[in-house]
Protein backbone atom coordinates (compact mmCIF):
# COMPACT_ATOMS: atom_id res chain seq x y z
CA UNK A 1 128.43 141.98 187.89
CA UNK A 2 128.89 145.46 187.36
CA UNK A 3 126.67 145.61 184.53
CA UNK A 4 123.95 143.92 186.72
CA UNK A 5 124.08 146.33 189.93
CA UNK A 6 123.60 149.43 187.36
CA UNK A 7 120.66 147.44 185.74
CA UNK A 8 118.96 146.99 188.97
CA UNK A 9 119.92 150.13 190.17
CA UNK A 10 118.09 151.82 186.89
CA UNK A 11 115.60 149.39 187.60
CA UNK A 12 114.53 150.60 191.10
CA UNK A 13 114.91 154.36 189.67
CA UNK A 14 112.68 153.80 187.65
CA UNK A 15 110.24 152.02 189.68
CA UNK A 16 110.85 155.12 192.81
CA UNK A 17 110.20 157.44 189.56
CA UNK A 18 107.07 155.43 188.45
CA UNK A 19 105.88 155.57 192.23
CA UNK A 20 106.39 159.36 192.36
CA UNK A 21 103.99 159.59 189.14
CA UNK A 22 101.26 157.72 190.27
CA UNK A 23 101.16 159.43 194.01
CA UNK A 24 99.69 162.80 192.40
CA UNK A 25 97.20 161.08 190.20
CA UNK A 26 95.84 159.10 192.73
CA UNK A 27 95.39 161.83 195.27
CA UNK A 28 93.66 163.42 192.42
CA UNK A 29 91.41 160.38 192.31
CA UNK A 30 91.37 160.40 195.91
């Protein structure tokens, strides 16, 4: 279970981190 909630918690991190990324590029596009 423990394993899991890290995992997902890594998981949305990443996605936050992902989300952060794009914002710049698409203003850029924008």
């Amino acid at each position: 279970m423990v394993a899991a909630e890290r995992a997902a918690s890594n998981m949305a991190t990443a996605a936050s981190r992902f989300l952060e990324s794009l914002t710049p590029a698409q203003q850029a596009d924008a």
